[in-house]
Protein backbone atom coordinates (compact mmCIF):
# COMPACT_ATOMS: atom_id res chain seq x y z
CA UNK A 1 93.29 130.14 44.51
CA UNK A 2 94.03 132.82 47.42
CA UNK A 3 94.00 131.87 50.89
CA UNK A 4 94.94 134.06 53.66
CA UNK A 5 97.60 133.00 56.31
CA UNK A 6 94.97 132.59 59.19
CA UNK A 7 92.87 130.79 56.71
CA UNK A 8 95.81 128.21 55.64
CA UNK A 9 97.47 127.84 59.42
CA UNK A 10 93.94 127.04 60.39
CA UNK A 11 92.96 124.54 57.61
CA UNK A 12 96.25 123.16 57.62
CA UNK A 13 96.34 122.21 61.85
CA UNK A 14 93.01 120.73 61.03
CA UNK A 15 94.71 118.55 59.05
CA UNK A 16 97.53 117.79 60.90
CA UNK A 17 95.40 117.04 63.93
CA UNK A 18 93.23 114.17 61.69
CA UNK A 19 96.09 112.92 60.04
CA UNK A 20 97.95 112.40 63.32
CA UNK A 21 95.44 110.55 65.15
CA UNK A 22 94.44 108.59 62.59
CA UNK A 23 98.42 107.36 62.61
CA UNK A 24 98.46 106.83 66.10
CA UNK A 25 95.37 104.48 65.48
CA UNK A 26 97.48 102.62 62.93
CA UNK A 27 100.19 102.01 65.41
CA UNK A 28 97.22 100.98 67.93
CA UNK A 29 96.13 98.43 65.11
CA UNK A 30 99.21 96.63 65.05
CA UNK A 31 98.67 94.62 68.27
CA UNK A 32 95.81 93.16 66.62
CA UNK A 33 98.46 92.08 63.22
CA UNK A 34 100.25 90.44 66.69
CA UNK A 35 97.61 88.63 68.38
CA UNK A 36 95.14 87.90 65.24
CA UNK A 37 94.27 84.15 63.89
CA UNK A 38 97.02 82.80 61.26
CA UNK A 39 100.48 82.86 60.12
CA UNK A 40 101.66 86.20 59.68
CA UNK A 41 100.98 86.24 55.72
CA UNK A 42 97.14 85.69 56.86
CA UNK A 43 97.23 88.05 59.59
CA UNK A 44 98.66 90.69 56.78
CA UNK A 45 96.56 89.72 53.95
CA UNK A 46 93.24 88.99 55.54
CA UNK A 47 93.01 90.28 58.62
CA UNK A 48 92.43 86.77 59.80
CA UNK A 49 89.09 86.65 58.36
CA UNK A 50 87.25 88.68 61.13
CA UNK A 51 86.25 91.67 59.39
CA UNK A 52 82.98 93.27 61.01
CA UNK A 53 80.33 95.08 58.94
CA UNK A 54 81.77 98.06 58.60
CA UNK A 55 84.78 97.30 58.10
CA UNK A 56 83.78 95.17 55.01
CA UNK A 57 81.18 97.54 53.89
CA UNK A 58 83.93 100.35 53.67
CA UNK A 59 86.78 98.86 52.44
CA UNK A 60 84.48 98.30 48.95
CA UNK A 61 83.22 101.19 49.17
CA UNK A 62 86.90 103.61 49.79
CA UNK A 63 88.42 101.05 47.54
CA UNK A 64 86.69 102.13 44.61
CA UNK A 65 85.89 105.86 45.88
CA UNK A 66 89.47 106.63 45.85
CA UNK A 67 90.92 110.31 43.92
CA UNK A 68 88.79 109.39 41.26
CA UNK A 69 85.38 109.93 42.47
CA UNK A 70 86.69 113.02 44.90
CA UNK A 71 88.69 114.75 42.00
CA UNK A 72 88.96 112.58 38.82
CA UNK A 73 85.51 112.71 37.80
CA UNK A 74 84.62 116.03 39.23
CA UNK A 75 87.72 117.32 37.22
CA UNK A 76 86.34 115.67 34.37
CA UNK A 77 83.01 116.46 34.51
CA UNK A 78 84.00 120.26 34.77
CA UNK A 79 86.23 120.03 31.71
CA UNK A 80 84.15 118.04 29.12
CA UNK A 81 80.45 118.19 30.29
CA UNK A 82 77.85 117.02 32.49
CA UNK A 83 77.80 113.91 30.76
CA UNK A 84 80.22 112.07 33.19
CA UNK A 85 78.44 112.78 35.86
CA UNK A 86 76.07 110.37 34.98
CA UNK A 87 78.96 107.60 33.86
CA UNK A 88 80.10 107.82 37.92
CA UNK A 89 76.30 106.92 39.19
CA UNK A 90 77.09 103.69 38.12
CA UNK A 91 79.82 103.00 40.75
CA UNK A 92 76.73 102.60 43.53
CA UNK A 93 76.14 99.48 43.16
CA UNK A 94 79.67 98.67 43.69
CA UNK A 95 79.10 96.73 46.84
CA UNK A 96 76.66 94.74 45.45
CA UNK A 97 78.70 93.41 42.50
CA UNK A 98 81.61 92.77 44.93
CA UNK A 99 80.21 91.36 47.54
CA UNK A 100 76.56 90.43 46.56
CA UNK A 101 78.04 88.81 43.19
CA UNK A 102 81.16 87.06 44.32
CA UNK A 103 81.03 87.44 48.33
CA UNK A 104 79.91 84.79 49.51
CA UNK A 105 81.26 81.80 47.27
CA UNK A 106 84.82 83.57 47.29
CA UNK A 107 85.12 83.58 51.05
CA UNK A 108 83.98 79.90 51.99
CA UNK A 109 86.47 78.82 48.90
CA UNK A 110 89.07 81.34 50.28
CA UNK A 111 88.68 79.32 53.66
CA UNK A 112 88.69 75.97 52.08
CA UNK A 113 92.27 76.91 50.11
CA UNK A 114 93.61 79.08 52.57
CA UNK A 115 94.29 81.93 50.12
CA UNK A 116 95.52 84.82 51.01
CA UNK A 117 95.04 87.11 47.73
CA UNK A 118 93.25 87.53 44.73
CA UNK A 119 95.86 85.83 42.79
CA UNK A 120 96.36 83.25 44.79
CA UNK A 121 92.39 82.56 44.94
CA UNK A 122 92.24 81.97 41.21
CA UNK A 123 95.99 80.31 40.78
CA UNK A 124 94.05 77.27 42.91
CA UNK A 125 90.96 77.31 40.74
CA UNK A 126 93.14 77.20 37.46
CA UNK A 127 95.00 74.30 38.72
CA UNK A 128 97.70 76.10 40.16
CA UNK A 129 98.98 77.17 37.32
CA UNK A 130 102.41 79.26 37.73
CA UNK A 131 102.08 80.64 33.82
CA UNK A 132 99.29 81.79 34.93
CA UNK A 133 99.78 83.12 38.25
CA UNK A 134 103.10 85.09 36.62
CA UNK A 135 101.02 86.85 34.34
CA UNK A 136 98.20 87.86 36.50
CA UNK A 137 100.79 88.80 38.68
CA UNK A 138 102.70 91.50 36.56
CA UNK A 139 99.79 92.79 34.62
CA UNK A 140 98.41 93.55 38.36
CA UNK A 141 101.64 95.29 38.85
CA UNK A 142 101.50 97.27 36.16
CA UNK A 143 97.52 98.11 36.22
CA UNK A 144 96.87 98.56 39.75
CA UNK A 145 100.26 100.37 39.93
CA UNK A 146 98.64 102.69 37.46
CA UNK A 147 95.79 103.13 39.55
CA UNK A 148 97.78 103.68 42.63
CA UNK A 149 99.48 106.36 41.11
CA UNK A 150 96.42 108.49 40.15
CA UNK A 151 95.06 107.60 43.64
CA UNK A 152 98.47 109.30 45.37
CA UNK A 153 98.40 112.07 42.90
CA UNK A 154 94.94 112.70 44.42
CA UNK A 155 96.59 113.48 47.84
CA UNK A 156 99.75 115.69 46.71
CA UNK A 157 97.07 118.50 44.98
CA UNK A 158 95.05 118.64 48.36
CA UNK A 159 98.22 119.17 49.51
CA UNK A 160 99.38 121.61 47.36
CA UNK A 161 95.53 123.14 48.08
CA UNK A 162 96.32 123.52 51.63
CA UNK A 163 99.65 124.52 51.53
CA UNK A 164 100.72 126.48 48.56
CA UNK A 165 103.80 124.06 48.08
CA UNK A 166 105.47 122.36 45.61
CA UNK A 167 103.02 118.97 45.07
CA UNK A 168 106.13 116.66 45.10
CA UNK A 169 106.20 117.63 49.06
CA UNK A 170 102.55 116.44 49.48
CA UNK A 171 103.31 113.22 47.63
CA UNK A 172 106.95 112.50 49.61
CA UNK A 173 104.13 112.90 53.09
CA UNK A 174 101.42 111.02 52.16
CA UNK A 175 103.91 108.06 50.77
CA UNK A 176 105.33 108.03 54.59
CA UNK A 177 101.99 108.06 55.70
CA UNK A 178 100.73 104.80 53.68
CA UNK A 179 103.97 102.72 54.22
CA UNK A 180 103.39 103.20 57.69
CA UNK A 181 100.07 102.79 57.46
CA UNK A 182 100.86 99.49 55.91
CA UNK A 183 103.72 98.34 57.83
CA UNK A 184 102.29 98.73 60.99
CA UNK A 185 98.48 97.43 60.49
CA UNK A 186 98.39 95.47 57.67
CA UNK A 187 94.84 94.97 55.69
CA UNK A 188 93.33 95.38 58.82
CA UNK A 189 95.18 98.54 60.28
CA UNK A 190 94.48 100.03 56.46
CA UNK A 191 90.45 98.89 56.48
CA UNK A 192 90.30 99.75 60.22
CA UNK A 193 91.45 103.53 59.26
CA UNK A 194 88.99 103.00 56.59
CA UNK A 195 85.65 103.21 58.75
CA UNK A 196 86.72 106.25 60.70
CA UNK A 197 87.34 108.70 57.10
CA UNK A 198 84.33 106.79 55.62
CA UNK A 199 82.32 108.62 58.71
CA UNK A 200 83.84 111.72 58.25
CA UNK A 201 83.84 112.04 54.64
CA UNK A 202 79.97 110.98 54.58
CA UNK A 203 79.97 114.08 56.55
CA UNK A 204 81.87 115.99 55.27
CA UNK A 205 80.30 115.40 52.03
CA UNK A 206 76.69 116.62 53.02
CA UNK A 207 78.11 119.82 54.70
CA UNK A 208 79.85 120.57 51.79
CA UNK A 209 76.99 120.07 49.72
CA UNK A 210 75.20 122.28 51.71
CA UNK A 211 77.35 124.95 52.05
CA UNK A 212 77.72 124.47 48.30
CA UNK A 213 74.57 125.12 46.81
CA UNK A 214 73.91 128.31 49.62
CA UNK A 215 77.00 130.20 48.33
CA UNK A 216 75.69 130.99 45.05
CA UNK A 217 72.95 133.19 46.36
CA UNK A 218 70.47 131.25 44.58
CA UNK A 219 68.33 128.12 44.80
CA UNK A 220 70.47 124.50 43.48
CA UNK A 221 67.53 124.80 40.34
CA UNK A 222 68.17 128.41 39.77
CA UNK A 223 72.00 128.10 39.71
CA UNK A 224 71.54 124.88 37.18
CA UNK A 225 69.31 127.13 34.71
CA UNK A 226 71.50 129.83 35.52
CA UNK A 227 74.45 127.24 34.17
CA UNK A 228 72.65 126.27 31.10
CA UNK A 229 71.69 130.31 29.99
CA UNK A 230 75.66 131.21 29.93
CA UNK A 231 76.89 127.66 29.29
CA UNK A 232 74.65 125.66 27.58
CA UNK A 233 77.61 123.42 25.49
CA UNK A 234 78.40 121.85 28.79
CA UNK A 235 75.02 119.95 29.11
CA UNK A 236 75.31 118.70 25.47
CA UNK A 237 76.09 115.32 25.00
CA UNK A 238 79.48 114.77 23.38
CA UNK A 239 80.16 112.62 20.61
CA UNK A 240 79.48 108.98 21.11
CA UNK A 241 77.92 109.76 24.29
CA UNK A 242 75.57 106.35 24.20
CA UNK A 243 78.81 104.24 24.00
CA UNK A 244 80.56 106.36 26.44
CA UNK A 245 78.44 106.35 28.76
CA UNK A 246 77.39 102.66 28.20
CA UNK A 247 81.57 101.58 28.50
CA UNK A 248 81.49 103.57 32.21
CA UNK A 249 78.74 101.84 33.34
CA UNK A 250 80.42 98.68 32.87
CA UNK A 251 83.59 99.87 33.49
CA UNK A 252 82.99 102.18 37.00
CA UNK A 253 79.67 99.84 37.91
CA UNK A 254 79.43 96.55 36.84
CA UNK A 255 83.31 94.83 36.49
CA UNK A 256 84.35 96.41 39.95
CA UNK A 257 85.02 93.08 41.04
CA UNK A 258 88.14 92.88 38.74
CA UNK A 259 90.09 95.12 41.07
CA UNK A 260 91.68 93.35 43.19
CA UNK A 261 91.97 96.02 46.22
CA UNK A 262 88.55 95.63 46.09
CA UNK A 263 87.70 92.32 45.76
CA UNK A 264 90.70 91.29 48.23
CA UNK A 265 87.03 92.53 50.67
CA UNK A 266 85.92 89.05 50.03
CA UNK A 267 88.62 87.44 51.66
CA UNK A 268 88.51 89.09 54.60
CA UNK A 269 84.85 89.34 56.01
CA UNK A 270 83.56 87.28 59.05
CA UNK A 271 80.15 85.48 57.98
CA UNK A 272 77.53 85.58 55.28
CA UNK A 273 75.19 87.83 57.56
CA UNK A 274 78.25 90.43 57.64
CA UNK A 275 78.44 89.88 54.11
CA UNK A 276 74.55 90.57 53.43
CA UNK A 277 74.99 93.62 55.94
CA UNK A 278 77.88 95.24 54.54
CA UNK A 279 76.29 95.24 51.22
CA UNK A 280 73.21 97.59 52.17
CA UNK A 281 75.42 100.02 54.56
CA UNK A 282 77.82 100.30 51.83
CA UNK A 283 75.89 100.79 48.82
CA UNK A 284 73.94 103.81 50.68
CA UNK A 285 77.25 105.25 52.01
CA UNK A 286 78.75 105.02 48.31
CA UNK A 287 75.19 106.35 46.99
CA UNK A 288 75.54 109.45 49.56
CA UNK A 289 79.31 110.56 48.07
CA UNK A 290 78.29 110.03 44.32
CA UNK A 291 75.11 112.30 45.07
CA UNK A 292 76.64 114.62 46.99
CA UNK A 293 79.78 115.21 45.00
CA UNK A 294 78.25 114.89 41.65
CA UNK A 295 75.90 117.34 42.49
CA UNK A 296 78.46 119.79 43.56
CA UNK A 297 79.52 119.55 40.26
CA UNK A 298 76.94 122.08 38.61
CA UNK A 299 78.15 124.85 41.88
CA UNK A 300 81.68 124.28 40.77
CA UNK A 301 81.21 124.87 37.11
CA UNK A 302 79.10 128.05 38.22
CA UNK A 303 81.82 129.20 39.89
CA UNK A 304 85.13 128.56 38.78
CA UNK A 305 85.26 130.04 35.42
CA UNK A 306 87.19 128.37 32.89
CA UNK A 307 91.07 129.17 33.52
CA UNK A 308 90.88 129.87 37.47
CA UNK A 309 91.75 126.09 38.33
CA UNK A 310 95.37 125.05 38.57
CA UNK A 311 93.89 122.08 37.43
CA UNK A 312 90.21 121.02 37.16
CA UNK A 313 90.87 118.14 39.33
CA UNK A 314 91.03 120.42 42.28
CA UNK A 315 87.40 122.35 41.66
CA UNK A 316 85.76 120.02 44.90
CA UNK A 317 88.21 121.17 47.12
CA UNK A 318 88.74 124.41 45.93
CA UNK A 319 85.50 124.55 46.29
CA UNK A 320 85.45 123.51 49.85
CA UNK A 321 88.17 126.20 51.08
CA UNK A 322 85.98 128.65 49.11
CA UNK A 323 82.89 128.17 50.95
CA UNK A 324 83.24 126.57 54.26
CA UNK A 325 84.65 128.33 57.55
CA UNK A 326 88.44 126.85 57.72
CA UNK A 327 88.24 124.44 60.15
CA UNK A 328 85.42 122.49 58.06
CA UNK A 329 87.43 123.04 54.98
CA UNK A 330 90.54 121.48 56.51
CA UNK A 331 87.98 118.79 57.84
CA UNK A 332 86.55 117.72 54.79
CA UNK A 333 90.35 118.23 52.90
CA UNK A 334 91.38 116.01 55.68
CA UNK A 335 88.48 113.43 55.29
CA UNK A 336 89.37 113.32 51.24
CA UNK A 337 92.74 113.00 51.77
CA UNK A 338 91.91 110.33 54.73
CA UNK A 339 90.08 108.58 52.01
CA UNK A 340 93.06 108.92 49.51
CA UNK A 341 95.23 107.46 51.98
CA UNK A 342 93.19 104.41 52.88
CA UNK A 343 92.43 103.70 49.25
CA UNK A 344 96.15 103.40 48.40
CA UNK A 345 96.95 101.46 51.89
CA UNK A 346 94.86 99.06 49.94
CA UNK A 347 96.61 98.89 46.62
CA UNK A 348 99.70 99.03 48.15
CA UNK A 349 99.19 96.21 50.57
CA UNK A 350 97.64 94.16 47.58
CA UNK A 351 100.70 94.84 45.30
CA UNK A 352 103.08 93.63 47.97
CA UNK A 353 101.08 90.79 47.87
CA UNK A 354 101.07 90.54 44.60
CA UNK A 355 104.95 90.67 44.57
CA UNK A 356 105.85 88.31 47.82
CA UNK A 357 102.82 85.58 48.06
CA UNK A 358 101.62 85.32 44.31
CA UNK A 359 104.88 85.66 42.76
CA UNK A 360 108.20 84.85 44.67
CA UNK A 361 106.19 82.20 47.35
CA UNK A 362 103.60 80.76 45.10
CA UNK A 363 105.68 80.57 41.72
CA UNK A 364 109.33 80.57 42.88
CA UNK A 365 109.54 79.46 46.43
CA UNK A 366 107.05 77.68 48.19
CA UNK A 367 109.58 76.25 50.66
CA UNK A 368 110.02 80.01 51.87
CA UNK A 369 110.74 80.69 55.43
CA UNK A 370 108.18 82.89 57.23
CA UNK A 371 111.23 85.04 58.95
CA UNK A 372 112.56 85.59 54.80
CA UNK A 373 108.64 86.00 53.74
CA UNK A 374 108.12 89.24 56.79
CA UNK A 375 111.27 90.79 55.56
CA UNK A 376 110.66 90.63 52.13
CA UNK A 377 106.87 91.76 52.92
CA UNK A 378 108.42 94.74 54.73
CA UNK A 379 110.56 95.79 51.44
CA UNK A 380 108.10 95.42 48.54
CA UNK A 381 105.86 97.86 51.05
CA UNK A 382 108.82 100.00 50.56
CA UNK A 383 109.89 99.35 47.09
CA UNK A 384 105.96 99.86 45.86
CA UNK A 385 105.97 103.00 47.47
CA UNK A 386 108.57 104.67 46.53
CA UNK A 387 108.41 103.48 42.79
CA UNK A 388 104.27 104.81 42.93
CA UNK A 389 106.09 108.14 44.46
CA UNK A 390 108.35 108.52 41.57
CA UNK A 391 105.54 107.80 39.25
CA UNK A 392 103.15 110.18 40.39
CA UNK A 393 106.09 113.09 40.21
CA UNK A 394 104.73 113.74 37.11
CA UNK A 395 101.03 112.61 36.40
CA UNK A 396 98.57 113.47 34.12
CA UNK A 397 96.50 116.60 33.68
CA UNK A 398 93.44 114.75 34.65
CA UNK A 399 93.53 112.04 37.31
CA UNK A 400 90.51 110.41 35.33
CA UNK A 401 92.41 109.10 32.38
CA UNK A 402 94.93 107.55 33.91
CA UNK A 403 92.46 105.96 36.19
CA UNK A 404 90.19 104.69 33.26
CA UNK A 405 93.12 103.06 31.78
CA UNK A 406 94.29 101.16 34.39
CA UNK A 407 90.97 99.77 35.35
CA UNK A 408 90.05 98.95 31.71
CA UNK A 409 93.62 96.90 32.16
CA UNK A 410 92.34 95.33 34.87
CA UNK A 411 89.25 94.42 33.58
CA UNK A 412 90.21 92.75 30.62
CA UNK A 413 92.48 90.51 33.09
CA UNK A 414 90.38 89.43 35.40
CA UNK A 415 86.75 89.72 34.01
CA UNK A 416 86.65 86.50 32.50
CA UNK A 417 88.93 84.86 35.04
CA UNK A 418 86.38 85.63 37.53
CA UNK A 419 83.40 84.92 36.44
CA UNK A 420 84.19 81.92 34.29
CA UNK A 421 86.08 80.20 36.92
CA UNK A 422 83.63 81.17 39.39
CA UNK A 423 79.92 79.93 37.67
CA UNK A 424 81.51 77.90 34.61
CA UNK A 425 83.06 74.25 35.62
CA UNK A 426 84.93 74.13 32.59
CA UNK A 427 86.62 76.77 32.44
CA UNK A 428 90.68 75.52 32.60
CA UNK A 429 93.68 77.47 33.02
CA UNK A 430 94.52 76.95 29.58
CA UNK A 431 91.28 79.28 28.81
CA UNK A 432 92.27 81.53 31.43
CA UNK A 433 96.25 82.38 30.07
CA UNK A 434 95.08 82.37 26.41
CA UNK A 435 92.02 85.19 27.98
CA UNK A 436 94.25 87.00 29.77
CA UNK A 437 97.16 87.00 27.36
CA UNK A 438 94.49 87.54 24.32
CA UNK A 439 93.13 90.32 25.84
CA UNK A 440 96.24 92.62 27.45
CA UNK A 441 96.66 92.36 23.59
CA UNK A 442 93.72 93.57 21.94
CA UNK A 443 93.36 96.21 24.66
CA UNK A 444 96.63 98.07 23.47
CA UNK A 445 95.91 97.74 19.50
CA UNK A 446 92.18 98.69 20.42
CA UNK A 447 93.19 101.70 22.55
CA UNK A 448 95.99 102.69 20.60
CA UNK A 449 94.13 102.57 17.24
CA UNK A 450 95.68 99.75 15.80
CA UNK A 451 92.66 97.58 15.06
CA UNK A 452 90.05 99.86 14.69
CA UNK A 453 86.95 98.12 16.03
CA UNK A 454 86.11 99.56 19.03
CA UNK A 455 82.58 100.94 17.73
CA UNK A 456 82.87 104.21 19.80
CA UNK A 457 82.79 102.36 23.10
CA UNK A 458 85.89 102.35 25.25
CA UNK A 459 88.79 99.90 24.04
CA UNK A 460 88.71 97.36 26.98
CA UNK A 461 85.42 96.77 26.22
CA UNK A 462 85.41 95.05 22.95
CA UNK A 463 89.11 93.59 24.24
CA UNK A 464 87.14 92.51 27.43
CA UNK A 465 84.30 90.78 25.01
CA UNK A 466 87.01 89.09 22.28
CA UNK A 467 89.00 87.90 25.09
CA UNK A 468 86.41 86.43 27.02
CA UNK A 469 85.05 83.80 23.97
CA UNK A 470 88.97 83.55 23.54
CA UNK A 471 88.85 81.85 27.08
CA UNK A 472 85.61 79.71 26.80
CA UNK A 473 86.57 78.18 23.14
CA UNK A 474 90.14 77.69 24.45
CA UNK A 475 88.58 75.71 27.39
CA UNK A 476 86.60 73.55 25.45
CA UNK A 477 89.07 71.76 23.14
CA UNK A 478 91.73 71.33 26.14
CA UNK A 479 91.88 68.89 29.14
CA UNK A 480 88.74 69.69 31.92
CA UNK A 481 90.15 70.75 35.39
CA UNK A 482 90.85 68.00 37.62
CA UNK A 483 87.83 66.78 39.72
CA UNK A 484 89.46 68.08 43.19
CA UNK A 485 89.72 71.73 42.13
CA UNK A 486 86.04 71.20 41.01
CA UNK A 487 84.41 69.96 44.22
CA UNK A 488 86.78 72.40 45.88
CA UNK A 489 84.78 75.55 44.29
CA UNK A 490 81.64 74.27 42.80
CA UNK A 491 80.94 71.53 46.32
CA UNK A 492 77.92 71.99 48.35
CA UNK A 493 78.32 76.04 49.48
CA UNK A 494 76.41 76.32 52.98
């Protein structure tokens, strides 16, 4: 879209202002990664187990309102119908399944192992199992990579948005950004960053919203009828919309927990009553985005006809330089992109982890020094970076695929290695593997068409199913879990 010169060198200091205090913050953070609780792998990874209610309650909450709810779904909603609008809802109660579900038993058990990841967690509860740990490990790599990559693509179109140039320039900026972010912070610089553009994009939100609905000239009702007279396809349910809309309920809402940038949150808080805390804040801050933004959805369709997007992922902040004076428009484009850059802080701090504590110290080299564990730390922040930045050169029309994909991976990982190793004693890492390995399988025959029997619902959800009574019968005719593991996660919880 057209923006005059004023208009861009206003938006675009706006954004340079943000951006650069919220990097001197991260370099502020890093005394804390100095004189925090723990080895340095703890300090990185968890923050030292101090995190403060809002700190917790965001770090859900950004972690899975990343690109996708800010542009994927938009984007999507605006190209195939109001129908995804109501597949998003479902990601409110996100806090609630993270930390209200698995919270509290994760953390004391986190504590009682000393784990420092996600991996790392269940590794201990499937009797340390390295064949196990290996494969979590690289299909983590490979899913949450996938997610990353949408997440950065997210920030190179505001970019381009603000700028007029070449996308590849906003990615190359905001890849600097995070591995510094990263480097110099850790989980707790990242989640730190995380409460100040989780205030400003709540605000952000309702003045755009605002500003939203009064530039149409008519009432929010009048422009929704107005929507439905001249484009009534839109609100028509597509085909299979029950299943659809039943797989994104379970896949954006219920299995959250499976990402491990998310669920890493559990780790990381201080006590149960900043636990029950977060929860609340959290699920109304999420609740206040999903409104907000969805419901901008029915102004953007009214006003971007069909062909004047570069790309329908950009119709909220298109939207947002359309309507709002340019200082608020580089605010809330600064507050999106804040919240792009926190949410892939977090995936890239967890796929270091992935790479250096799951993989090379757990599996390889346990014996590690912590001088060799820092550097190498340092370089997979790099290495994850950069190869995300490559990735994300090129991405997909709609951020929203690519993003359903990887999370469907991710789900049928970890949803039965979660849940059955959290509330089943039996469950044995023999389950687990054959789960894991069962399911990465079906989800690629399912998806790709292979073995048609995915009913109309998205492929990692009958994968997801299959794979989970894959793990349970496994479990049952193989050896039980030794006792210790058992007392360790299923003893007396406080």
């Amino acid at each position: 879209m057209d923006i005059s010169s004023k208009q861009r060198i206003i938006i675009i200091s706006v954004f340079a202002i943000y951006t650069a205090t919220l990097l001197i913050y991260s370099i502020v953070t890093r005394k804390s990664l100095k004189n925090g609780k723990g080895d340095y792998l703890s300090k990185f990874y968890t923050g030292g187990r101090s995190g403060g209610i809002i700190i917790t309650a965001m770090m859900v909450s950004a972690g899975v309102a990343g690109a996708g709810v800010f542009m994927g779904v938009p984007g999507f909603t605006y190209t195939f119908g109001a129908t995804w609008m109501v597949c998003c809802f479902f990601s409110i109660g996100s806090n609630l399944m993270v930390l209200g579900l698995l919270g509290k038993r994760v953390g004391i058990v986190a504590r009682r192992t000393n784990a420092k990841t996600f991996i790392e967690l269940f590794m201990n509860r499937y009797n340390n199992s390295k064949i196990f740990g290996l494969i979590c490990g690289i299909a983590t790599l490979f899913f949450l990579g996938g997610f990353a990559v949408s997440t950065i693509t997210g920030g190179g179109r505001i970019f381009q948005i603000l700028t007029g140039q070449d996308y590849r320039i906003g990615l190359a900026i905001f890849t600097a950004l995070v591995i510094l972010a990263a480097l110099t912070g850790g989980i707790k610089g990242v989640a730190s960053a995380m409460v100040i553009q989780g205030a400003v994009m709540t605000i952000s939100v309702l003045v755009l919203f605002i500003a939203g609905i009064n530039s149409t000239g008519l009432s929010y009702t009048e422009t929704i009828q107005s929507l439905m007279e001249t484009n009534p396809d839109w609100f028509l349910p597509g085909e299979n919309a029950l299943q659809t809309t039943i797989s994104y309920a379970i896949l954006w809402g219920i299995t959250t927990f499976t990402l491990p940038h998310v669920t890493m949150t559990a780790l990381t808080y201080k006590d149960t009553k900043t636990l029950h805390r977060a929860i609340k804040i959290g699920t109304v801050v999420v609740a206040i985005w999903l409104l907000g933004l969805n419901g901008l959805c029915f102004i953007t369709k009214y006003t971007f006809a069909e062909g004047t997007l570069a790309t329908a992922d950009l119709a909220i902040p298109s939207l947002a330089v359309k309507v709002m004076p340019a200082w608020a428009a580089g605010l809330v484009l600064a507050g999106v992109s804040g919240a792009v850059q926190s949410s892939m802080g977090g995936m890239v701090v967890s796929l270091a982890g992935t790479i250096v504590s799951d993989i090379y110290k757990n599996i390889f080299n346990k014996e590690a020094k912590p001088e060799t564990i820092k550097k190498l730390n340092i370089a997979a922040i790099f290495v994850v970076s950069i190869v995300i930045f490559l990735l994300a050169s090129n991405p997909p029309e709609l951020l929203a695929k690519l993003i359903t994909y990887s999370t469907g991976g991710l789900t049928v990982v970890f949803f039965h290695t979660v849940l059955l190793g959290l509330f089943w004693k039996r469950a044995n890492e023999y389950g687990a593997i054959s789960g894991v390995i069962s399911g990465i399988l079906l989800y690629i025959l399912i998806d790709q068409g292979i073995l048609p029997i995915s009913l109309g619902f998205n492929a990692c959800i009958m994968a997801t199913l299959l794979s989970t009574v894959i793990a349970a019968l496994v479990s049952l005719v193989t050896p039980k879990t030794p006792y210790g593991i058992i007392k360790t996660w299923f003893g007396k919880i406080q």
